[in-house]
Protein backbone atom coordinates (compact mmCIF):
# COMPACT_ATOMS: atom_id res chain seq x y z
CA UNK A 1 0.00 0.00 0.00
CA UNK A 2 1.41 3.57 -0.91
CA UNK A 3 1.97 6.59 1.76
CA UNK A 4 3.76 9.48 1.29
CA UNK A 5 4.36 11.36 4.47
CA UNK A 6 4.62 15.12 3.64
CA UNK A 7 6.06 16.17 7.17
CA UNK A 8 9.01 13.61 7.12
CA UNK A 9 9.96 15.24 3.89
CA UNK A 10 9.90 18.62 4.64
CA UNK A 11 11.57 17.98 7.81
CA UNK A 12 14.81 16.47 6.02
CA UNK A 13 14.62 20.21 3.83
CA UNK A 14 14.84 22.30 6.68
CA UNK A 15 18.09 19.86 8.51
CA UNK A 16 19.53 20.46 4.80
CA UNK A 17 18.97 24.40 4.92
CA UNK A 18 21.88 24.61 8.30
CA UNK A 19 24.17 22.25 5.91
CA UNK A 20 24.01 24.40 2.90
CA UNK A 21 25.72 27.63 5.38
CA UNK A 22 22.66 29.36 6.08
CA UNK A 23 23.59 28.95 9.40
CA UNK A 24 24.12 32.01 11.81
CA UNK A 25 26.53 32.55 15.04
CA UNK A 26 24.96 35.47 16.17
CA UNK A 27 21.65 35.81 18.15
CA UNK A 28 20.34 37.70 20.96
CA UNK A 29 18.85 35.27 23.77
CA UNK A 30 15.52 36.61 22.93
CA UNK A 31 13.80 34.20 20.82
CA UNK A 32 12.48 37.09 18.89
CA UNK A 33 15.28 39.13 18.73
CA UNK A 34 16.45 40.70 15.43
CA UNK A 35 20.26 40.12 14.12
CA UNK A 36 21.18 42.73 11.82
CA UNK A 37 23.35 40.67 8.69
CA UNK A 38 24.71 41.44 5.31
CA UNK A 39 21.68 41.47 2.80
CA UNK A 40 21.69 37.65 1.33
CA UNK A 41 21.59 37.53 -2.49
CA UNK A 42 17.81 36.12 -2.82
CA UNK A 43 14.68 36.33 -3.93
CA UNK A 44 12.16 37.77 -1.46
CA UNK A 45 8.47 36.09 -0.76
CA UNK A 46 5.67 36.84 1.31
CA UNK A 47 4.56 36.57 4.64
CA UNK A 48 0.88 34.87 3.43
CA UNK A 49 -2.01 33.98 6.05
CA UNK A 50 -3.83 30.81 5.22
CA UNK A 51 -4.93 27.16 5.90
CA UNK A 52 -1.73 24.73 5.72
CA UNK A 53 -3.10 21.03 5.28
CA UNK A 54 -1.73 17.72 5.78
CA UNK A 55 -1.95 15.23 3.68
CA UNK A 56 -1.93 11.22 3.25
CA UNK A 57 -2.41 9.50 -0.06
CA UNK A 58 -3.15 5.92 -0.75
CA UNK A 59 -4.05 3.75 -3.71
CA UNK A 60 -7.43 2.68 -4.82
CA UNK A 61 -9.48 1.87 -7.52
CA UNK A 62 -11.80 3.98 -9.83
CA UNK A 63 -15.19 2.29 -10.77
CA UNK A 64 -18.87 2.21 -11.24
CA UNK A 65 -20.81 2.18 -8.32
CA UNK A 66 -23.56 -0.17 -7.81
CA UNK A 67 -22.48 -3.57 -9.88
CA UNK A 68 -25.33 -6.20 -9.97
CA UNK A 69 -26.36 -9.13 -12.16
CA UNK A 70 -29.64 -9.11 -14.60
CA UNK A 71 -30.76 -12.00 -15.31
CA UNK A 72 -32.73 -13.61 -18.22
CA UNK A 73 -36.65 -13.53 -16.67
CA UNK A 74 -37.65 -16.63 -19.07
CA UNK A 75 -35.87 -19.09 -20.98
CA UNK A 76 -34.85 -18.08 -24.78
CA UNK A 77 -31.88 -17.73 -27.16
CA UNK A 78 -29.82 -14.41 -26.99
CA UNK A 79 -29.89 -12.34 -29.72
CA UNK A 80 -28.74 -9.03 -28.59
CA UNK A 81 -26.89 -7.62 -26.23
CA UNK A 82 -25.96 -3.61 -25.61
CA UNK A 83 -23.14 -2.37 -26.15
CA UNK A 84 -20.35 -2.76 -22.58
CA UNK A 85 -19.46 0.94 -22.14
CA UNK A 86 -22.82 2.19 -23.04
CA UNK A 87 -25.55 3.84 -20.62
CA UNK A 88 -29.40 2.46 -20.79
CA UNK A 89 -32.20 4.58 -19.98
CA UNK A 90 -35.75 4.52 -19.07
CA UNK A 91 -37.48 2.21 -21.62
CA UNK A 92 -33.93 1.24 -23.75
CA UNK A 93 -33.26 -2.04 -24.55
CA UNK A 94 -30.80 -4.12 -22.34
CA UNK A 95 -30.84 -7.41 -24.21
CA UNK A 96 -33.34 -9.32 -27.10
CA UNK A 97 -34.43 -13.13 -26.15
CA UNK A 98 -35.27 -14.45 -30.00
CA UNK A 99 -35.51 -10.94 -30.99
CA UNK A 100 -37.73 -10.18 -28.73
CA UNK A 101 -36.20 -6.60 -26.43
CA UNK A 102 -35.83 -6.97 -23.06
CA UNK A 103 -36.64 -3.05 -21.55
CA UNK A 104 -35.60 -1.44 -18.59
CA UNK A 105 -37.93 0.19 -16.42
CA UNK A 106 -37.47 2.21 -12.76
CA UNK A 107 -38.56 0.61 -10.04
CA UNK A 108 -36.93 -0.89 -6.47
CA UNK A 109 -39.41 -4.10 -6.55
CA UNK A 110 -37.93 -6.66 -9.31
CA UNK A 111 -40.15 -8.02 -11.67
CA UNK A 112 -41.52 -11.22 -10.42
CA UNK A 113 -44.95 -12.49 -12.57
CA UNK A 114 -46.91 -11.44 -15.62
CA UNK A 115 -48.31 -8.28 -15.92
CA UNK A 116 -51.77 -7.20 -17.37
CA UNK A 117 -55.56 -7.13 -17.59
CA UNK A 118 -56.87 -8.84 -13.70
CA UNK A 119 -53.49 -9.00 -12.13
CA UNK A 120 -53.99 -7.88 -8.46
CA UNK A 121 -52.42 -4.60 -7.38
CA UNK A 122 -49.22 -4.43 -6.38
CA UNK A 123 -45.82 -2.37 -6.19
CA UNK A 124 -44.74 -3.80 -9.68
CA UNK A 125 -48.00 -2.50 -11.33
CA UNK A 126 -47.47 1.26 -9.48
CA UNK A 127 -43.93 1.10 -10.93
CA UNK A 128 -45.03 0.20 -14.44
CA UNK A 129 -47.69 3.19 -14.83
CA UNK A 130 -45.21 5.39 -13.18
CA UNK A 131 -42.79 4.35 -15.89
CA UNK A 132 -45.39 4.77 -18.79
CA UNK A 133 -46.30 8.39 -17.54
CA UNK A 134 -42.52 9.64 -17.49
CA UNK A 135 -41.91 7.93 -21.31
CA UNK A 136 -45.02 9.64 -22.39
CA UNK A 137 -47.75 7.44 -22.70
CA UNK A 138 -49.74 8.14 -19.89
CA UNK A 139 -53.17 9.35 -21.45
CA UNK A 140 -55.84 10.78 -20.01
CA UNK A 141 -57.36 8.57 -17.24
CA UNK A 142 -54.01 6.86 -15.73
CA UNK A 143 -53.10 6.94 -12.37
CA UNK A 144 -50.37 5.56 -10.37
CA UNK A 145 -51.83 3.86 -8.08
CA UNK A 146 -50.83 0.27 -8.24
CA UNK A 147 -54.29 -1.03 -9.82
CA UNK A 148 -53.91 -2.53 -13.22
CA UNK A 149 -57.36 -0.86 -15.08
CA UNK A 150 -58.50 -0.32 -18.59
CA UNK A 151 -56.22 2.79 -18.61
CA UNK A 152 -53.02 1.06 -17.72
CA UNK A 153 -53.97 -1.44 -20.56
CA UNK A 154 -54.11 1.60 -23.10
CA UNK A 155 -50.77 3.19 -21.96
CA UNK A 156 -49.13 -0.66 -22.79
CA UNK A 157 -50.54 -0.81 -26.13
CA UNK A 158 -49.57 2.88 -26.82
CA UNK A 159 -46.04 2.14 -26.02
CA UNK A 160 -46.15 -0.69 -27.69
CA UNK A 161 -47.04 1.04 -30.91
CA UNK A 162 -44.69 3.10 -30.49
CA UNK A 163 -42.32 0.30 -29.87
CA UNK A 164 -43.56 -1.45 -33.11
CA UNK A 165 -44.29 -4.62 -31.19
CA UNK A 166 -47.84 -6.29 -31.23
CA UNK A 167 -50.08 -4.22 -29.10
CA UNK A 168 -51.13 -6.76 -26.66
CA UNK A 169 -51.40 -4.58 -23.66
CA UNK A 170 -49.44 -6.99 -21.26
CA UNK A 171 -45.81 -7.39 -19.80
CA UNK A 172 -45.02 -11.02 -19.46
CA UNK A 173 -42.35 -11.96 -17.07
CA UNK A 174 -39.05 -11.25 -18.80
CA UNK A 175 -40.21 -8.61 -21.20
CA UNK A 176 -38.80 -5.72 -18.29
CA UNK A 177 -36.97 -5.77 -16.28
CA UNK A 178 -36.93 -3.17 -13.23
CA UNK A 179 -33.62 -1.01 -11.74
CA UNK A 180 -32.92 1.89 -9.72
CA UNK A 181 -32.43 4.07 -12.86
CA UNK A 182 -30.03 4.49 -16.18
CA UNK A 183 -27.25 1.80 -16.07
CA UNK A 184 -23.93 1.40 -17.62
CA UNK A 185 -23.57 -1.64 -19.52
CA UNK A 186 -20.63 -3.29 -17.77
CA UNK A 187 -19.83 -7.19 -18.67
CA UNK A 188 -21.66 -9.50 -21.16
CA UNK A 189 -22.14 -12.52 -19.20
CA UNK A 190 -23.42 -14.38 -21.82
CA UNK A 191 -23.12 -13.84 -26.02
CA UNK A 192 -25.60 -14.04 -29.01
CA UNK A 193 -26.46 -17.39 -29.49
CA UNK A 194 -26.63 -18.95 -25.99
CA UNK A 195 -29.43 -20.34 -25.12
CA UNK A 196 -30.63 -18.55 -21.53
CA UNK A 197 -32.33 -20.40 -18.83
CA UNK A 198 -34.38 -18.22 -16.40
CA UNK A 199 -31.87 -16.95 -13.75
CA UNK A 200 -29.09 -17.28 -16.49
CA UNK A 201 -26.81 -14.15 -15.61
CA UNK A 202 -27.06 -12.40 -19.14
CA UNK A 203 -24.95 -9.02 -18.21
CA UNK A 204 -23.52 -7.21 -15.66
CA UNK A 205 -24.27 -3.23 -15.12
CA UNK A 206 -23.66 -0.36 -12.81
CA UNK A 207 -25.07 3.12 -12.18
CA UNK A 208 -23.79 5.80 -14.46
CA UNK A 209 -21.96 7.18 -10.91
CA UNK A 210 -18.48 7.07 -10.51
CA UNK A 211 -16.57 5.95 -7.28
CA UNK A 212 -13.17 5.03 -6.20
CA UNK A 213 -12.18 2.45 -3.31
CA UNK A 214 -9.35 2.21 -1.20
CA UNK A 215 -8.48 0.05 1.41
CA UNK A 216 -7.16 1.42 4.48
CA UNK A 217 -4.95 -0.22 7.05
CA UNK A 218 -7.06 -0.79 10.01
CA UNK A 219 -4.51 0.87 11.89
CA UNK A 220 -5.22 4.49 9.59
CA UNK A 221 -9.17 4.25 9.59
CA UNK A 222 -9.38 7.20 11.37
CA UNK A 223 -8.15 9.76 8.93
CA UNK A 224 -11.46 8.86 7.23
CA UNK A 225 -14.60 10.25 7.94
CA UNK A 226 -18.20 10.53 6.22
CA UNK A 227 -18.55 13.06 4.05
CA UNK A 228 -15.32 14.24 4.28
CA UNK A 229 -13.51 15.96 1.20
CA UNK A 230 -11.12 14.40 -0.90
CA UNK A 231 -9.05 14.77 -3.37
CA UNK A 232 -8.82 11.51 -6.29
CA UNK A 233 -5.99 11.61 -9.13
CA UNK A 234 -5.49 9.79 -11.65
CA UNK A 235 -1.65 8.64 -12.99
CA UNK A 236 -2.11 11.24 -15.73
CA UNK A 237 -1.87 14.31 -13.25
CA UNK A 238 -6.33 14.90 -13.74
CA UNK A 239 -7.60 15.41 -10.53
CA UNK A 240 -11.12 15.57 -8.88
CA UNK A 241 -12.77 16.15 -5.69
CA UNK A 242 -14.81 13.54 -3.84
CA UNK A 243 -16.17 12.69 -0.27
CA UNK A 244 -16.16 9.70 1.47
CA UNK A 245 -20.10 7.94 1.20
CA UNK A 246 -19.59 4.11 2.95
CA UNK A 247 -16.59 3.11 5.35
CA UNK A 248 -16.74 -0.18 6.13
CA UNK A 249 -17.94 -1.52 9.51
CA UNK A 250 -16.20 -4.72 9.55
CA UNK A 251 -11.94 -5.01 8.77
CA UNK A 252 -11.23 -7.34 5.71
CA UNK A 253 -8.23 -9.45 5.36
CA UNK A 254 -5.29 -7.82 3.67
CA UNK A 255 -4.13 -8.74 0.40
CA UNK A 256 -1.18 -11.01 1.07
CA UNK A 257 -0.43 -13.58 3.83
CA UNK A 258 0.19 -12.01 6.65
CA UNK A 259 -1.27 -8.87 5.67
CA UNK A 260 -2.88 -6.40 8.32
CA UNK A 261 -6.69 -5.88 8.05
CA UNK A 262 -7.85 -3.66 5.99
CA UNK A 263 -10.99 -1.21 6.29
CA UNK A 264 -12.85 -0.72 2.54
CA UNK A 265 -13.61 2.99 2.22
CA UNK A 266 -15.75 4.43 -0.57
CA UNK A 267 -15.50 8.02 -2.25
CA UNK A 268 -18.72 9.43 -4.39
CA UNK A 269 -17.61 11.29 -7.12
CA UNK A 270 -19.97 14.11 -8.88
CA UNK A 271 -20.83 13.79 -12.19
CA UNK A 272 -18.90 16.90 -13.10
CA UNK A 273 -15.96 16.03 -11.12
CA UNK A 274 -15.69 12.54 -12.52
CA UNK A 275 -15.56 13.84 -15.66
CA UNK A 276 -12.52 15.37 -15.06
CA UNK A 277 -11.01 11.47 -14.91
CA UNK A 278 -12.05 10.28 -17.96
CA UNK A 279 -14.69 7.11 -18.30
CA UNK A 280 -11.87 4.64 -17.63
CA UNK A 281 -13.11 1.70 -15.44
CA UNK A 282 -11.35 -0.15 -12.92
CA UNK A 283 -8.48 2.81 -12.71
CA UNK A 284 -5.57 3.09 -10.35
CA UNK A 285 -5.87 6.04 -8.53
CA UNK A 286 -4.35 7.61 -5.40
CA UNK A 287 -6.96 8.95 -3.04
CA UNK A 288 -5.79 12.04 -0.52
CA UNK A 289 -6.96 12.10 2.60
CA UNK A 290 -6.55 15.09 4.31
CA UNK A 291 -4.81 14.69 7.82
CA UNK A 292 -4.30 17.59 9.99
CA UNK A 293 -5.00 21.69 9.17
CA UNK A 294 -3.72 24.25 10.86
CA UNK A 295 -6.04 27.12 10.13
CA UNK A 296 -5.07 30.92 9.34
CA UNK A 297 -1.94 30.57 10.49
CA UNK A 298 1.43 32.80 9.22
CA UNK A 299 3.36 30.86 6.53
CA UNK A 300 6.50 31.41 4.65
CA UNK A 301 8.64 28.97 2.50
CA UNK A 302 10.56 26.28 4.03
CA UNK A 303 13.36 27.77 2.15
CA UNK A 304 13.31 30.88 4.24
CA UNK A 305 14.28 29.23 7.10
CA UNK A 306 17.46 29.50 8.42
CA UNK A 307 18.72 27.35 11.00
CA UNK A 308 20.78 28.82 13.15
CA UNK A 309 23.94 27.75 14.57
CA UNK A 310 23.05 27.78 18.49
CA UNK A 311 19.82 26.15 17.55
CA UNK A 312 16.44 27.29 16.61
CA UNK A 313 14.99 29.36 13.44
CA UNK A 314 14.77 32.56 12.24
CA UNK A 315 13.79 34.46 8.53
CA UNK A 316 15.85 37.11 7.02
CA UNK A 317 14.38 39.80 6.61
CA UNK A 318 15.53 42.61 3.91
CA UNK A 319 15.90 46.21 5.72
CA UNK A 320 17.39 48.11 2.83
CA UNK A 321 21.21 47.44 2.35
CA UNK A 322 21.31 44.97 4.45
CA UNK A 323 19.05 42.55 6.59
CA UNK A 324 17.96 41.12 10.12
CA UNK A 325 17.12 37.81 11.24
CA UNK A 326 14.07 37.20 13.08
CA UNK A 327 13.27 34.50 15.41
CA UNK A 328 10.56 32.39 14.50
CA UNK A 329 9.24 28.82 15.94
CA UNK A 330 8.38 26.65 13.13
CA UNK A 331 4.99 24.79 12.93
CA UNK A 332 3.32 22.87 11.18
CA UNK A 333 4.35 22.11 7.33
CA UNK A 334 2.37 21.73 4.09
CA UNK A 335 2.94 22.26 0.59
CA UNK A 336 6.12 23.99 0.58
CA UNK A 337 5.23 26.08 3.31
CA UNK A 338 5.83 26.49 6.79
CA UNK A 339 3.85 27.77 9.83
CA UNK A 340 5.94 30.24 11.87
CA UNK A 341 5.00 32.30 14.97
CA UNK A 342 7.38 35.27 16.37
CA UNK A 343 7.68 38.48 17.80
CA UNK A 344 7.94 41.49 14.23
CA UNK A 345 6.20 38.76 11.90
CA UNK A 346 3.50 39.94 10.00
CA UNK A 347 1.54 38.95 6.99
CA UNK A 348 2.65 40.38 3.75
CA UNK A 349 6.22 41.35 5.07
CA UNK A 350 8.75 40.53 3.17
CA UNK A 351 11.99 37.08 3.49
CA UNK A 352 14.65 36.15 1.92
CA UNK A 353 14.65 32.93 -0.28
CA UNK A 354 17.52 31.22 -1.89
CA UNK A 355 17.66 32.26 -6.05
């Protein structure tokens, strides 16, 4: 599993900064004390107030969310599939049994029996009408209410005008098949040709939503939380911002002998965001958990730290020809930048920086 830990490295940069002779002999005892010293030949940057944030990165895996199964409803050959890649909506066909479409419809309640003229009312009927009203062929006279009348019949048959089937005003079992909305044609299970018992697995789908996984060592759970930001990235550099919709409740085994547990953790990913990663499936990614902030706090650039030689930090500080050193406690570090507290700092003064 991947880490980078951002404060070890930045830690090594400022032992590196007393090495390179940016160490000083002279300080007052004060801790904020200014040392007047020959102007360095630098760059100057700001004294900036803002968050710094910690971060922690591991792999994971971009996806669809929601995989499941459909299955043939009734025994036939298969002679279509759609397209894997492809998104099915509201009344598209999934698959043909001897050229016959299989249609998706909305609805929680699978299909379970034959639908039409004397069925009893049920879920499965409400879902049908409420399908047949959004596509259009509602009419004058249908309600959703679960009760299969003379008006439900009509809405069939106009659909299946439109449909250029025969307008028998019923939905045998395997003719639709009901899901929690559009779908993204994932896996053929099966290919044209086979012959498809009921309960055969014919394809596999997804929602059209995108979602990455990654599985945390037991031991780092904590640095996720529900609905927390975070960041996803791709190998290409694209990156997109996410928050954190399931962690698991129960540790899994890791992925090797001897492996620690692991804790599954899933990140939601807006449409508009996701598109920002492409429509690859099944993606490495590295998912960036955020770990610590320190908020509105003074920053400078690591590189403006200079370690002194009886110990501790200071900044240079331009004061026309030359400079002064300022004492400055260093705290936390993020992105380049360093947290530093002191008597004389303020924001938008100006430090030295190497060229």
């Amino acid at each position: 599993m991947k880490r980078r830990a951002a404060v070890v490295t930045v830690a090594m940069t400022v032992v590196a900064l007393g090495a390179a002779g940016f160490a000083y002999t002279t300080r007052d005892d004060s801790p904020a004390a200014a040392n007047t010293a020959p102007k360095q030949q630098g760059k100057t940057a700001k004294v900036t107030r803002q968050d710094l944030v910690q971060t922690e990165s591991y792999d994971g895996t971009l996806g669809y969310a929601e995989a499941r199964t459909v299955t043939a409803g009734r025994a036939g050959t298969v002679t279509g599939l759609a397209s894997e890649g492809t998104t099915v909506n509201r009344g598209g066909a999934l698959y043909a049994l001897d050229e016959s479409a299989v249609r998706l419809m909305y609805g929680a309640v699978p299909a379970y029996r034959n639908l039409g003229p004397g069925v009893t009312d049920g879920t499965d009927v409400r879902q049908v009408e409420a399908n047949l009203k959004a596509l259009g062929f509602g009419g004058d006279g249908l309600d959703v209410d679960g009760d299969w009348d003379a008006a439900t019949t009509r809405s069939v048959k106009r659909w299946q005008k439109k449909l250029g089937v025969t307008k028998t005003g019923q939905l045998p079992l395997g003719s639709i098949v009901f899901l929690g909305g559009p779908v993204r044609i994932g896996e053929h299970k099966m290919s044209t040709g086979e012959a498809a018992a009921p309960g055969a697995a014919v394809l596999q789908v997804t929602s059209t939503s995108r979602e990455a996984t990654v599985n945390l060592d037991a031991s780092k759970a904590a640095i996720a939380a529900l609905r927390e930001a975070v960041a996803v990235k791709i190998t290409d550099g694209a990156s997109a911002k996410g928050a954190v919709s399931a962690i698991a409740a129960v540790a899994h085994s890791g992925a090797g002998d001897g492996s620690s547990p692991v804790i599954p953790v899933t990140v939601t990913l807006a449409p508009k965001e996701a598109r920002k990663l492409g429509s690859l499936d099944q993606a490495p990614v590295e998912v960036v958990f955020e770990k610590s902030r320190a908020k509105a706090v003074l920053t400078v650039p690591v590189t403006a730290l200079v370690a002194l030689a009886e110990g501790g930090y200071a900044v240079e500080v331009p004061t026309g020809a030359t400079s002064k050193l300022i004492g400055v406690e260093p705290g936390e570090f993020a992105d380049g930048r360093v947290e530093v507290t002191g008597t004389g700092i303020t924001e938008g003064m100006s430090v030295v920086v190497p060229s």
